[in-house]
N, C-alpha and C. Protein backbone atom coordinates (compact mmCIF):
# COMPACT_ATOMS: atom_id res chain seq x y z
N UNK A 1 7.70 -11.26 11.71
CA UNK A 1 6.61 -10.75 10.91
C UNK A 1 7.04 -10.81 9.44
N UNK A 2 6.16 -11.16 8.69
CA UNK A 2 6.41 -11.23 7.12
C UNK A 2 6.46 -10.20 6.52
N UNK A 3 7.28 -9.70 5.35
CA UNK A 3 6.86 -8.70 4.58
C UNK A 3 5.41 -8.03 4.25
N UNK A 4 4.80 -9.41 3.84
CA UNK A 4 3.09 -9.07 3.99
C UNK A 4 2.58 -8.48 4.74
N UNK A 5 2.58 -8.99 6.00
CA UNK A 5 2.04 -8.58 6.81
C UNK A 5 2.80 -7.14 7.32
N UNK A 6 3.91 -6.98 7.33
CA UNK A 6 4.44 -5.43 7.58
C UNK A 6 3.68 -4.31 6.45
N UNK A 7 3.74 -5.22 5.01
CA UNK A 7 2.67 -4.04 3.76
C UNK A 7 1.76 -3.80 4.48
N UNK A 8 0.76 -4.63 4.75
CA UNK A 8 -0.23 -4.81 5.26
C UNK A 8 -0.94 -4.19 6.41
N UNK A 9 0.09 -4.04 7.49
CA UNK A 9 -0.29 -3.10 8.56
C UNK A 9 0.28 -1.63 8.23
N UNK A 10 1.11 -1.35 7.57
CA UNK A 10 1.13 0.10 7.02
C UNK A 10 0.94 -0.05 5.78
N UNK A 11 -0.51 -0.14 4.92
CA UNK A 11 -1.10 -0.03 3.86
C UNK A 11 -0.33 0.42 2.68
N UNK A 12 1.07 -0.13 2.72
CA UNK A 12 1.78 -0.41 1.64
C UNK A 12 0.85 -1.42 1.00
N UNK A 13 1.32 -1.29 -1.00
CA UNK A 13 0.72 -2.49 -1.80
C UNK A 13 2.05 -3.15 -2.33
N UNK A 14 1.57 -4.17 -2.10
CA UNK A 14 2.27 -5.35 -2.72
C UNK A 14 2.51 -5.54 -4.45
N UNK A 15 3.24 -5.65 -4.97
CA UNK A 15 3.31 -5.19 -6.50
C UNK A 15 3.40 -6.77 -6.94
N UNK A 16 4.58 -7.48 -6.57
CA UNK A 16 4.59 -8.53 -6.73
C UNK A 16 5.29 -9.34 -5.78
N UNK A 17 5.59 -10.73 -5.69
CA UNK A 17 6.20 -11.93 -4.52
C UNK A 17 4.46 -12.37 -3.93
N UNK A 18 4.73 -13.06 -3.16
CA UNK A 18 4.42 -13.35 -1.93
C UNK A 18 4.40 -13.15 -0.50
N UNK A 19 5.43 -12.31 -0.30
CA UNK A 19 5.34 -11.58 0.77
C UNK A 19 5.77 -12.51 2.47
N UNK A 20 6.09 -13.94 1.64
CA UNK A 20 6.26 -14.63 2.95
C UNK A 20 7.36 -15.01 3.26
N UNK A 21 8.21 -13.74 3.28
CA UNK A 21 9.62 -13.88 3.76
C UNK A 21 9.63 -13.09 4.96
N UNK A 22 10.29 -13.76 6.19
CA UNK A 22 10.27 -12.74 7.43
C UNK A 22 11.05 -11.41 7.22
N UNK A 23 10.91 -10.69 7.90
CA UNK A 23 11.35 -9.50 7.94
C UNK A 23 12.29 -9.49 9.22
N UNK A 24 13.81 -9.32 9.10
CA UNK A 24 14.63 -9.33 10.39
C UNK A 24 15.48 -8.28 10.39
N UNK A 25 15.76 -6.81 9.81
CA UNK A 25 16.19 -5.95 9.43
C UNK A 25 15.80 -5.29 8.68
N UNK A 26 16.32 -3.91 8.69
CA UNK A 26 16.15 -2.67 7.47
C UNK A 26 17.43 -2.25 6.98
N UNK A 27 17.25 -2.13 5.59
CA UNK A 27 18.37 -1.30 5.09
C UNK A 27 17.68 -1.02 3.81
N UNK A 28 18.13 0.74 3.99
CA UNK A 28 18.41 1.94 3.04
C UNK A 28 19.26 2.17 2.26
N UNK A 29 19.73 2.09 0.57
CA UNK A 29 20.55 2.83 0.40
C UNK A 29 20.10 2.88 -1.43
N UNK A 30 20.97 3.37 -2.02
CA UNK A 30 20.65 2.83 -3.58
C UNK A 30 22.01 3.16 -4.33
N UNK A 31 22.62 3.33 -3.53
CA UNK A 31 24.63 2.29 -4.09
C UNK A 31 24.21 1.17 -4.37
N UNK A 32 24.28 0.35 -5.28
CA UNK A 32 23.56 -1.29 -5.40
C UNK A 32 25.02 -2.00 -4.73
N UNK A 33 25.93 -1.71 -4.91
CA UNK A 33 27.47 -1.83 -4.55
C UNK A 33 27.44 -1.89 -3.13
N UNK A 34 27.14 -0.72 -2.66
CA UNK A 34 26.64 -1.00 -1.26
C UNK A 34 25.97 -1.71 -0.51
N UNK A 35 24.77 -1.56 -1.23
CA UNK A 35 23.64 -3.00 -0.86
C UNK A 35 24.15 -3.88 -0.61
N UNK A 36 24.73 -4.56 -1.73
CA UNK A 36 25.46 -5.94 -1.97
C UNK A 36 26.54 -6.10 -0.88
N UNK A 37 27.18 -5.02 -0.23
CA UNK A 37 28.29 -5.24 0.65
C UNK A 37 27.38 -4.66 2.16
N UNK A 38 26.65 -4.20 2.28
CA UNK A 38 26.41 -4.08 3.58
C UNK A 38 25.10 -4.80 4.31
N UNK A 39 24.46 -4.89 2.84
CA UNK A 39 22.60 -5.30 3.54
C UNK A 39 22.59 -6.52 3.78
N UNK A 40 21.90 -7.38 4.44
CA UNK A 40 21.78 -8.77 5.56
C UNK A 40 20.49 -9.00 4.83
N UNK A 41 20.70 -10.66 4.41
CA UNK A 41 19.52 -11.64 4.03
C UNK A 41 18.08 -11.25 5.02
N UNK A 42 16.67 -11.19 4.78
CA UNK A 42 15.78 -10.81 5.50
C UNK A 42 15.72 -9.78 5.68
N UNK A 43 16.66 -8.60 5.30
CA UNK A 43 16.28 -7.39 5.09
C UNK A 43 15.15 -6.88 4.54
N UNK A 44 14.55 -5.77 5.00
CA UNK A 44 13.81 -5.26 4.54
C UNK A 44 14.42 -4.16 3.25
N UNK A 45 14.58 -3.88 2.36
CA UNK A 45 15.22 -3.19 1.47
C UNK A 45 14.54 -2.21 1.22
N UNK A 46 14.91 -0.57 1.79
CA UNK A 46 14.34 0.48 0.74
C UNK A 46 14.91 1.17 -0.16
N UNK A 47 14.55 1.26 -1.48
CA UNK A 47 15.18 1.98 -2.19
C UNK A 47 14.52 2.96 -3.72
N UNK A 48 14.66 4.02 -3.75
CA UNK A 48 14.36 5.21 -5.17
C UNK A 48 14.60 4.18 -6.21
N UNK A 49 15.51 3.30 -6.29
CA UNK A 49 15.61 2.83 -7.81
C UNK A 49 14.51 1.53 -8.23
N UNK A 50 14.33 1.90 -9.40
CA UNK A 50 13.33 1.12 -10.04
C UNK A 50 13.65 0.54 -11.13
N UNK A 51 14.62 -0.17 -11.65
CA UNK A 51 15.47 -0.95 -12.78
C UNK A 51 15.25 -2.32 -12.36
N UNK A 52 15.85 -2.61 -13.41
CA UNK A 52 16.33 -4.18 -13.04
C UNK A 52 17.54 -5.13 -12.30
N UNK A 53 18.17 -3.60 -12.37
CA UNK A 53 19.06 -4.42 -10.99
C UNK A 53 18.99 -4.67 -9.53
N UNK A 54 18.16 -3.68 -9.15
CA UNK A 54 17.75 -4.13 -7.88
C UNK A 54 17.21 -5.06 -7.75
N UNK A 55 16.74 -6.03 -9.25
CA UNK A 55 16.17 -7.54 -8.63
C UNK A 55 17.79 -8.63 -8.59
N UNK A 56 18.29 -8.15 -9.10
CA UNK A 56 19.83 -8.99 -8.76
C UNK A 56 20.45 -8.75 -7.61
N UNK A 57 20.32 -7.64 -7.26
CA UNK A 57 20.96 -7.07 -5.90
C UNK A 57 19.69 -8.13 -4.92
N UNK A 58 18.58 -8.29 -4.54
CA UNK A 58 17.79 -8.16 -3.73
C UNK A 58 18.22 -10.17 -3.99
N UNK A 59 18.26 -10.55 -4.74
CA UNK A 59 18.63 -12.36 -5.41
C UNK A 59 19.78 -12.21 -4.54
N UNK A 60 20.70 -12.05 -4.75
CA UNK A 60 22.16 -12.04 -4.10
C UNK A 60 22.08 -11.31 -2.78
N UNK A 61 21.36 -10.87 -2.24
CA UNK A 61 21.47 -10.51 -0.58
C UNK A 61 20.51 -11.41 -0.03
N UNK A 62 19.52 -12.01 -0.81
CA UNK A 62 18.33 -12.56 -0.54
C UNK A 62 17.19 -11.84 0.79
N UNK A 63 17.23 -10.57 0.28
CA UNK A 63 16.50 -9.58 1.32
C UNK A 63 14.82 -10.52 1.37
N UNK A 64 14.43 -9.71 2.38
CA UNK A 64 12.65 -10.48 2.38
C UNK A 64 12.18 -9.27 1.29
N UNK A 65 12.15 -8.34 1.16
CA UNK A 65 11.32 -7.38 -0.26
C UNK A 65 12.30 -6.47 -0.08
N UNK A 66 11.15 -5.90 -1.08
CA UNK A 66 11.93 -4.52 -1.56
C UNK A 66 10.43 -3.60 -1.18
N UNK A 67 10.94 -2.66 -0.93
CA UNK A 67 10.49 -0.98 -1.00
C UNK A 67 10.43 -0.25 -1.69
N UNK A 68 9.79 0.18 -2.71
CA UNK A 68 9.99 1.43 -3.18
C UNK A 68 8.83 2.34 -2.95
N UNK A 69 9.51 3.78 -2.40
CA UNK A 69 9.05 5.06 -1.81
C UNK A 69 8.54 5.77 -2.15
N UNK A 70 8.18 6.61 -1.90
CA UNK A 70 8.29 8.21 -2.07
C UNK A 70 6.89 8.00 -3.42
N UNK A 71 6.14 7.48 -3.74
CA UNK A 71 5.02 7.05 -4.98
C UNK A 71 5.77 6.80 -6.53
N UNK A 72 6.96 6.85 -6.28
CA UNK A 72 7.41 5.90 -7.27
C UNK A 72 6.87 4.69 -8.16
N UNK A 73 6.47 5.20 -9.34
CA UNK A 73 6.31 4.50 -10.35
C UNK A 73 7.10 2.91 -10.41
N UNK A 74 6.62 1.66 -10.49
CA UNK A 74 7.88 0.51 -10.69
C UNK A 74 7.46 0.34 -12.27
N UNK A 75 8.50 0.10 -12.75
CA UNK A 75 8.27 0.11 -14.70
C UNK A 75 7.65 -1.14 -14.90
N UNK A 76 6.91 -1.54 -15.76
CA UNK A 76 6.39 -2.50 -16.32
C UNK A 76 7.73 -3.93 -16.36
N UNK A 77 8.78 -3.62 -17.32
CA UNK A 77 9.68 -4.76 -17.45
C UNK A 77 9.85 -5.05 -15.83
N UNK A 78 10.03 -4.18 -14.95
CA UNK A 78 10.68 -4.48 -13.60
C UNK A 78 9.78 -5.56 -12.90
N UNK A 79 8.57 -5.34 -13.33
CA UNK A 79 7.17 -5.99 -12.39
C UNK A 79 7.41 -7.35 -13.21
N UNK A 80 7.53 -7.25 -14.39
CA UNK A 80 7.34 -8.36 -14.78
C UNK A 80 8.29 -9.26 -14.28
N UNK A 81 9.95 -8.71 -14.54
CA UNK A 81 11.06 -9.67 -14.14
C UNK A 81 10.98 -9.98 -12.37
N UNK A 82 10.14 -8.54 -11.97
CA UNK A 82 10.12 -9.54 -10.44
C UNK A 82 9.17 -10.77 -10.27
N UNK A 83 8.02 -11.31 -10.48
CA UNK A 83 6.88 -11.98 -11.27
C UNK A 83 7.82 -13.07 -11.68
N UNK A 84 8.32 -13.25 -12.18
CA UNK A 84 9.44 -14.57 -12.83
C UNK A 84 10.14 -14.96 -11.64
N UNK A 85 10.98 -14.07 -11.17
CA UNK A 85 12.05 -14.11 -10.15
C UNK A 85 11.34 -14.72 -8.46
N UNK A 86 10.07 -14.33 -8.45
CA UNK A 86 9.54 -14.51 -7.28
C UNK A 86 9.84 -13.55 -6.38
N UNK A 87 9.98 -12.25 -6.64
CA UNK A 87 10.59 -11.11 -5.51
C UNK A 87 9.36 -10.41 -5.56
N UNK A 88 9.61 -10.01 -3.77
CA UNK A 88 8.53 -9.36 -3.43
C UNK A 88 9.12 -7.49 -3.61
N UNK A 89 8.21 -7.03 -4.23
CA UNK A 89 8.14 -5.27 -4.16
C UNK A 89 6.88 -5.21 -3.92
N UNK A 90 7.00 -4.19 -3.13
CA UNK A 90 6.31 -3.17 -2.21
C UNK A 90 6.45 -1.55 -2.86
N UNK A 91 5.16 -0.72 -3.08
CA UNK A 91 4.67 0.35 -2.99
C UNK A 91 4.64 1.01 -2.27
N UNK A 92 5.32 2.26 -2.29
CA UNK A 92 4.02 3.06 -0.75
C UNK A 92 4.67 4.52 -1.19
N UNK A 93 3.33 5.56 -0.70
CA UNK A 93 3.96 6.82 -1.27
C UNK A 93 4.87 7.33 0.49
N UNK A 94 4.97 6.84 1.39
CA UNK A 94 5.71 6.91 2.57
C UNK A 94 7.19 7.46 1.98
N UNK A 95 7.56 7.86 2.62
CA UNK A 95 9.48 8.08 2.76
C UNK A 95 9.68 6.96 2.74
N UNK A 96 11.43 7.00 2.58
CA UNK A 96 11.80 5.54 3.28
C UNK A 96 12.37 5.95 4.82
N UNK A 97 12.65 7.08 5.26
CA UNK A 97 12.59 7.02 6.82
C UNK A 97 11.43 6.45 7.50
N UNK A 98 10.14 6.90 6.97
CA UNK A 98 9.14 6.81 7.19
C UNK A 98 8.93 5.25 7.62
N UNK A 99 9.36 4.32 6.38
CA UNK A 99 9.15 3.29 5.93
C UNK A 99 9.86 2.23 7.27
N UNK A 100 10.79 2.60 7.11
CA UNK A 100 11.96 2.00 8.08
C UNK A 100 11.14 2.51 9.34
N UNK A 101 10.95 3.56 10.39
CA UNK A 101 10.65 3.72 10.91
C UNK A 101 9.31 3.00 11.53
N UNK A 102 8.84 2.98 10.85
CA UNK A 102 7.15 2.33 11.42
C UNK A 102 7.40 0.80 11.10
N UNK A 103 7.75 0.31 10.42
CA UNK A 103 8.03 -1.26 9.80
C UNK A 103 8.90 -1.81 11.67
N UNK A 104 9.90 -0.93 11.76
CA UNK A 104 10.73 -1.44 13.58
C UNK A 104 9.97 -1.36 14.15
N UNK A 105 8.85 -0.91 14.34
CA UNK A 105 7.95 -0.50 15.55
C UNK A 105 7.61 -1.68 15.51
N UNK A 106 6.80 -2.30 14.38
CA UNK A 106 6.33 -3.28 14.11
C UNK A 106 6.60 -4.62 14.78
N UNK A 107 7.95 -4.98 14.03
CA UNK A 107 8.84 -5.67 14.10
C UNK A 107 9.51 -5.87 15.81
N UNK A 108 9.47 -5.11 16.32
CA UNK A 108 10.54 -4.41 17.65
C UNK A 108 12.21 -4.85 17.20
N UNK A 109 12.52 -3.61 16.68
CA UNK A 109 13.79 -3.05 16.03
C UNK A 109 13.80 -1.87 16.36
């Protein structure tokens, strides 16, 4: 299942990408350090931070999107540099347990 289509069936919005990267995992965290050392390409990525490094982190793991939770604001520069970059972020005022949780159901994870 695509990122899209995971926004899509839990009425997450799509901020920016395309959304047509499969989805083959979840991972949580916002150590970007961590990210980078633990999270798997096709990940689904959730995370509180809203900068610009999570679009380098998300380039270098090559996750399928990003998440951000909880109704988190994404800043203007961020939307834009994702928009250039071609990375998909995702909205949703959900948790990210939440997020993770219903996205496996989905998925069967």
């Amino acid at each position: 299942m695509t990122a899209r289509e995971v926004a899509e069936k839990l009425n997450m919005t799509i901020l920016t990408g395309s959304g047509d990267k499969e989805v083959t995992g979840f991972y949580t965290c916002d150590l970007l350090s961590w990210v980078i050392s633990h999270a798997n390409s096709g990940d689904m990525w959730v995370t509180v931070m809203n900068n610009l490094n999570i679009l380098a982190v998300a380039s270098l793991v090559d996750v399928s999107c990003v998440v951000i939770p909880e109704g988190i604001e994404a800043y203007e520069n961020l939307l834009e540099r994702a928009k250039e970059k071609d990375i998909t972020l995702i909205a949703t005022n959900r948790s990210a347990a939440n997020v993770i949780i219903e996205a496996s159901k989905l998925i069967g994870r």
